[in-house]
N, C-alpha and C. Protein backbone atom coordinates (compact mmCIF):
# COMPACT_ATOMS: atom_id res chain seq x y z
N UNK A 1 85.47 110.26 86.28
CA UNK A 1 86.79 110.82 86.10
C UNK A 1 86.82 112.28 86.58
N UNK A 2 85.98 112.87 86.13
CA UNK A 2 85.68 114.50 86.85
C UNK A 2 85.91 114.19 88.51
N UNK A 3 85.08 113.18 89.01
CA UNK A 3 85.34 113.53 89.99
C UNK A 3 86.70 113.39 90.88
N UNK A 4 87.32 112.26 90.98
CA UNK A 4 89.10 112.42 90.60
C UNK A 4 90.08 113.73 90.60
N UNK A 5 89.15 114.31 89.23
CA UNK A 5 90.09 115.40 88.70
C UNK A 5 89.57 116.91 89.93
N UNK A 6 87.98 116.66 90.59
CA UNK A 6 87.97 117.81 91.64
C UNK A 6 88.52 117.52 92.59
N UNK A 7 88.60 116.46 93.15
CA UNK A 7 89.54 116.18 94.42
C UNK A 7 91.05 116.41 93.97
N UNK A 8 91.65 116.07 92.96
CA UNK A 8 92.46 116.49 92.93
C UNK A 8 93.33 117.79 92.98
N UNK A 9 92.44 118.91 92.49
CA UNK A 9 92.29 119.79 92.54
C UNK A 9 92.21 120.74 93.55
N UNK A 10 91.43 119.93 94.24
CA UNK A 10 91.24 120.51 95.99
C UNK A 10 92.19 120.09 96.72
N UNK A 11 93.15 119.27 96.56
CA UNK A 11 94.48 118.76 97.28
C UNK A 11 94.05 117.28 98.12
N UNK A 12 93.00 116.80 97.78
CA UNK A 12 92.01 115.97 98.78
C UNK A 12 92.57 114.41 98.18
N UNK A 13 92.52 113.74 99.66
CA UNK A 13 92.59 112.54 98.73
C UNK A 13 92.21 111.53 97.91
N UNK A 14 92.22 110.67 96.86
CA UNK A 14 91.75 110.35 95.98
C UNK A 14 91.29 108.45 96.63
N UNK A 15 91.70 108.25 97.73
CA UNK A 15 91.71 106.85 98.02
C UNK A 15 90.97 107.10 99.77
N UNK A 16 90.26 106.36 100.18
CA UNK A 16 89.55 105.65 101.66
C UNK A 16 90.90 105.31 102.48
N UNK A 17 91.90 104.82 101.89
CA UNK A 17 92.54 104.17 102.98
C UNK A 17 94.01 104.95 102.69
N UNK A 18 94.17 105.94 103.98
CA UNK A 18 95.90 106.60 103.26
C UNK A 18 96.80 105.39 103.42
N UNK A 19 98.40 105.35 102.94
CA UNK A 19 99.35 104.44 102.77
C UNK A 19 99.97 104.51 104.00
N UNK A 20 100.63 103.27 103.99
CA UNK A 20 101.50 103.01 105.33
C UNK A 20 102.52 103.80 105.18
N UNK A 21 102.21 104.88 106.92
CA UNK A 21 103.42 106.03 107.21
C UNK A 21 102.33 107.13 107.39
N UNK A 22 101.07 107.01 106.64
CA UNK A 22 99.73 108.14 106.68
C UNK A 22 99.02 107.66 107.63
N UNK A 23 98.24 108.33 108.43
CA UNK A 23 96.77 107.96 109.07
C UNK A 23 95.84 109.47 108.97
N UNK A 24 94.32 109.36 108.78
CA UNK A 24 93.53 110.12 108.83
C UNK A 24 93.13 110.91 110.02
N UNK A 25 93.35 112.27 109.74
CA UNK A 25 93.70 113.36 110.74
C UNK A 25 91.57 113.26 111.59
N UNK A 26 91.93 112.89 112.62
CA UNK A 26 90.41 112.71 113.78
C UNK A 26 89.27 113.65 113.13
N UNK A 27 90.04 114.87 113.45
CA UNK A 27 89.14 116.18 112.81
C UNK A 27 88.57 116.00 111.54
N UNK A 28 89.03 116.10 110.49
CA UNK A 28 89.07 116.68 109.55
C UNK A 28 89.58 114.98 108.51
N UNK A 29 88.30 114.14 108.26
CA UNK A 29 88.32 112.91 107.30
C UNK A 29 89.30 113.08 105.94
N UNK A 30 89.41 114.20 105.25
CA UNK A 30 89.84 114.90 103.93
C UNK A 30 91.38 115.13 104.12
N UNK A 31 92.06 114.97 105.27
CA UNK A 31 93.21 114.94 106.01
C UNK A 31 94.00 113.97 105.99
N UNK A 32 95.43 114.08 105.78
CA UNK A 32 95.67 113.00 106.50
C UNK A 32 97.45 113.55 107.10
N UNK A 33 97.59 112.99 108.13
CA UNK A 33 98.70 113.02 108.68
C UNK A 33 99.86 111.87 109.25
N UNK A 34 101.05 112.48 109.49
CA UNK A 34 102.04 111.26 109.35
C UNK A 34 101.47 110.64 110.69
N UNK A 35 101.72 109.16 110.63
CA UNK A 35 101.86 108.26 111.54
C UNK A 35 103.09 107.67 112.20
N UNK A 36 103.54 108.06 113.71
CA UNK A 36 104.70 108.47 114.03
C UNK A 36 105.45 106.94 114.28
N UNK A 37 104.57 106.38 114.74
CA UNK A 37 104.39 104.76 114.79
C UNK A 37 105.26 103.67 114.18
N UNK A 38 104.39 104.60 112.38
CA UNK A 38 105.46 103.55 111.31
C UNK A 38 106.93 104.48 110.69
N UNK A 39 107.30 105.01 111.67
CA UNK A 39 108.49 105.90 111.63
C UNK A 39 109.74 104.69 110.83
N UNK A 40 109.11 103.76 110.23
CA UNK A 40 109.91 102.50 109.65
C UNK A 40 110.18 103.26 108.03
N UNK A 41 109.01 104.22 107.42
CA UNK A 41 109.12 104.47 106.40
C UNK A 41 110.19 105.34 105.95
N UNK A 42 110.08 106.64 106.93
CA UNK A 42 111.85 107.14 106.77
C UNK A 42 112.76 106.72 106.67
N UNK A 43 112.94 105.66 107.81
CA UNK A 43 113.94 104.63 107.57
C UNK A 43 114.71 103.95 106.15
N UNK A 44 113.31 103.66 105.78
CA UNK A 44 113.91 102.93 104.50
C UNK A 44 113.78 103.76 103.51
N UNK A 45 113.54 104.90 103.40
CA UNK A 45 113.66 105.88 102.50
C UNK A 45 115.16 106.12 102.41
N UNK A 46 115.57 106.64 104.02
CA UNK A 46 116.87 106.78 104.29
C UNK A 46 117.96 105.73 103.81
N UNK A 47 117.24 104.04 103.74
CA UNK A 47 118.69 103.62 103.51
C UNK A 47 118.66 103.12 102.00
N UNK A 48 117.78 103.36 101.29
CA UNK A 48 117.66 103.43 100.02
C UNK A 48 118.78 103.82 99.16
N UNK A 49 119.62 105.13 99.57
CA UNK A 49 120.61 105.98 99.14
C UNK A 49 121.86 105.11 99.14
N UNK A 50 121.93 104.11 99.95
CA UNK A 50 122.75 103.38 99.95
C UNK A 50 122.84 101.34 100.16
N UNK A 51 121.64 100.97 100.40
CA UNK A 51 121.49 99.87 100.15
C UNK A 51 120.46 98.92 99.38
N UNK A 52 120.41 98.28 98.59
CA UNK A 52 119.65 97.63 97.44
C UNK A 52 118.27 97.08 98.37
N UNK A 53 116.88 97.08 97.61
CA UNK A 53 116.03 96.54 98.76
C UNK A 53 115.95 95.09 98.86
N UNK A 54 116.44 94.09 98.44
CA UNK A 54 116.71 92.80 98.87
C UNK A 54 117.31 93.17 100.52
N UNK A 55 118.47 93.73 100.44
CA UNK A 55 119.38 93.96 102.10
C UNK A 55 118.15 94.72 103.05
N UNK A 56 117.59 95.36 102.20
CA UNK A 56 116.46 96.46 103.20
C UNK A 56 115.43 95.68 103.59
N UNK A 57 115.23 94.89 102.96
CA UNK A 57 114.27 93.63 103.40
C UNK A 57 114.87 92.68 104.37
N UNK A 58 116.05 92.36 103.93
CA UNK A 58 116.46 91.26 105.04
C UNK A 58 116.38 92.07 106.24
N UNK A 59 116.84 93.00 106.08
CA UNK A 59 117.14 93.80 107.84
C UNK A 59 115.70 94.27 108.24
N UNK A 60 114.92 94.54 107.73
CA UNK A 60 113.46 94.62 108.09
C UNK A 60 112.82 92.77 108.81
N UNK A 61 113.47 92.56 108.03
CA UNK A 61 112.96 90.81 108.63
C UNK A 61 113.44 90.06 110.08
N UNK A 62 114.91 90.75 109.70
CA UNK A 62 115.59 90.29 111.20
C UNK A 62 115.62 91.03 111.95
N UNK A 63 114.85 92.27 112.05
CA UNK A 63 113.85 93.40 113.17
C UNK A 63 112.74 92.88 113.77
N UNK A 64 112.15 92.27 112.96
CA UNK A 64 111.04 91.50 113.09
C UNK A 64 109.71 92.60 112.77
N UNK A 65 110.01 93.28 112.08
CA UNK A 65 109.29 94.91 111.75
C UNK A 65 107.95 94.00 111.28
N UNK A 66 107.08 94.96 111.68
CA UNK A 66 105.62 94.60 110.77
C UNK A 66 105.31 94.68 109.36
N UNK A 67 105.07 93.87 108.70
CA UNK A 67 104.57 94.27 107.18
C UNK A 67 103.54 95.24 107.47
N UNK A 68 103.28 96.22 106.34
CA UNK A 68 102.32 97.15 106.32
C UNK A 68 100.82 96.83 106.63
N UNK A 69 100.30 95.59 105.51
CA UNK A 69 98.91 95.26 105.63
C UNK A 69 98.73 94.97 107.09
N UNK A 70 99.65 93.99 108.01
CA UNK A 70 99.61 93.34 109.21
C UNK A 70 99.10 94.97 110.13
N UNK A 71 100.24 95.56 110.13
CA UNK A 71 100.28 96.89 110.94
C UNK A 71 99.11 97.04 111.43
N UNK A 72 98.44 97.71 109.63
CA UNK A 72 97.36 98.74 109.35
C UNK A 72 96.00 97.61 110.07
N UNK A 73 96.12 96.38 109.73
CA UNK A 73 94.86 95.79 110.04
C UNK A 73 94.15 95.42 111.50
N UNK A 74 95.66 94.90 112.35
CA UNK A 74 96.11 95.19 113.73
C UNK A 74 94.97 96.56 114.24
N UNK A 75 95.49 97.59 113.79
CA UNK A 75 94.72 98.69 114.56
C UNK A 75 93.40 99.10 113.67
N UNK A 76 92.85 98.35 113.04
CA UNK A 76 91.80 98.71 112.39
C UNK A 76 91.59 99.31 111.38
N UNK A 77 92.67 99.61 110.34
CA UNK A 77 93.09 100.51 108.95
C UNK A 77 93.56 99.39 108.39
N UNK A 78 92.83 100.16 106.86
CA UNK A 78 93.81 99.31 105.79
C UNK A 78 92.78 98.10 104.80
N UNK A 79 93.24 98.04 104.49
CA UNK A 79 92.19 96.59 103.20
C UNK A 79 92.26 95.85 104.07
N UNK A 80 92.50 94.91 104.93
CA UNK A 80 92.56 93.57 105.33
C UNK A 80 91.46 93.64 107.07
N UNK A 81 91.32 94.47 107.28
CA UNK A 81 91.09 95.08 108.87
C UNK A 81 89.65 94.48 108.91
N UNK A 82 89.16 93.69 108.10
CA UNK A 82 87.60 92.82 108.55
C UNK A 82 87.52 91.68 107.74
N UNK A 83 89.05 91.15 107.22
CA UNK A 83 88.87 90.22 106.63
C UNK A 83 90.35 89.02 107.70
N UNK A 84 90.53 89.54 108.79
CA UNK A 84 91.33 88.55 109.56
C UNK A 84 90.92 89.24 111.04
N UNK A 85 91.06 87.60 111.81
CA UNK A 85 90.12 88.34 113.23
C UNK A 85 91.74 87.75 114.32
N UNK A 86 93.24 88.66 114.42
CA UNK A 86 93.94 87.73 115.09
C UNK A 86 93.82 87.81 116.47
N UNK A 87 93.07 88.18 116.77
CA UNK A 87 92.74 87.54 118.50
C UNK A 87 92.74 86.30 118.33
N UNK A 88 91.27 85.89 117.67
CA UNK A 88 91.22 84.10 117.90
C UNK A 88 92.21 83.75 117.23
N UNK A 89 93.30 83.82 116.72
CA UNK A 89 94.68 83.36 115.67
C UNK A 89 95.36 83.02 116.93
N UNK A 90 95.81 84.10 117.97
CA UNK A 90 96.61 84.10 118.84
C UNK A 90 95.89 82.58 120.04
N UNK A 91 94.88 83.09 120.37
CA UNK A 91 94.27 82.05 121.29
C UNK A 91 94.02 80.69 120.63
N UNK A 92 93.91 80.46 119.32
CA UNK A 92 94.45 79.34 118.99
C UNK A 92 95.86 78.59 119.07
N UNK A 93 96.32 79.66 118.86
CA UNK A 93 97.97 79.31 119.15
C UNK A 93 98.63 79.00 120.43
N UNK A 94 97.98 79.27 121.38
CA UNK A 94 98.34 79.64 122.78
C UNK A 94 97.79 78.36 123.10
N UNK A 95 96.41 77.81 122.38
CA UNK A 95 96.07 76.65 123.15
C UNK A 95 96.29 74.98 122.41
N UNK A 96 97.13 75.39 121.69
CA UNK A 96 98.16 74.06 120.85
C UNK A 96 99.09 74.67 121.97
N UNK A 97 100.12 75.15 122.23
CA UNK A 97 100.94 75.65 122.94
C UNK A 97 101.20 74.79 124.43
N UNK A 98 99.67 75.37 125.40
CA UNK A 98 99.49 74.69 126.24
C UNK A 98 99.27 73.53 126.02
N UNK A 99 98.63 72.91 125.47
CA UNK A 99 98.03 71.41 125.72
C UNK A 99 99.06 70.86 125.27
N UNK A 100 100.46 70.87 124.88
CA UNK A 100 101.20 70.27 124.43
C UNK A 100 101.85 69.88 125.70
């Protein structure tokens, strides 16, 4: 718990993996900076003020926007990033596809 409470202290972060909208600044591991990428998070910050998140979801869905875990794992971040391999996902798919 002390240790928690020195990182906290130091402004540092308390977790390995920052949240979707964060990525870890190259330099400096103890960092982290916005990710311009998932510029999705303003977004729905923004329409928060005025629409319920059931609607913020549907319109995220019919964007076809990335879920977070997907995103983060895609480029190698995140909990899921060595526990799904979608290359071979895709080339499986591609070859039901063809042979059909």
């Amino acid at each position: 718990m002390t240790d928690f409470r020195a990182k906290g202290k130091a402004r540092r972060p308390l977790t390995n993996n920052p949240p979707y909208g964060d990525m870890k600044d190259a330099e400096d591991k103890n960092r982290w900076i916005i990710d311009e990428e998932a510029a999705v998070v303003r977004r729905i910050f923004a329409m928060t003020v005025s629409i319920g998140p059931y609607r913020i979801a549907k319109i995220l869905s019919d964007e076809k926007v990335e879920k977070p875990s997907y995103y983060q794992a895609v480029r190698g971040r995140g909990c899921y990033k060595n526990q799904c391999d979608f290359m071979r996902d895709i080339e499986f798919r591609n070859r039901l596809y063809i042979s059909r």
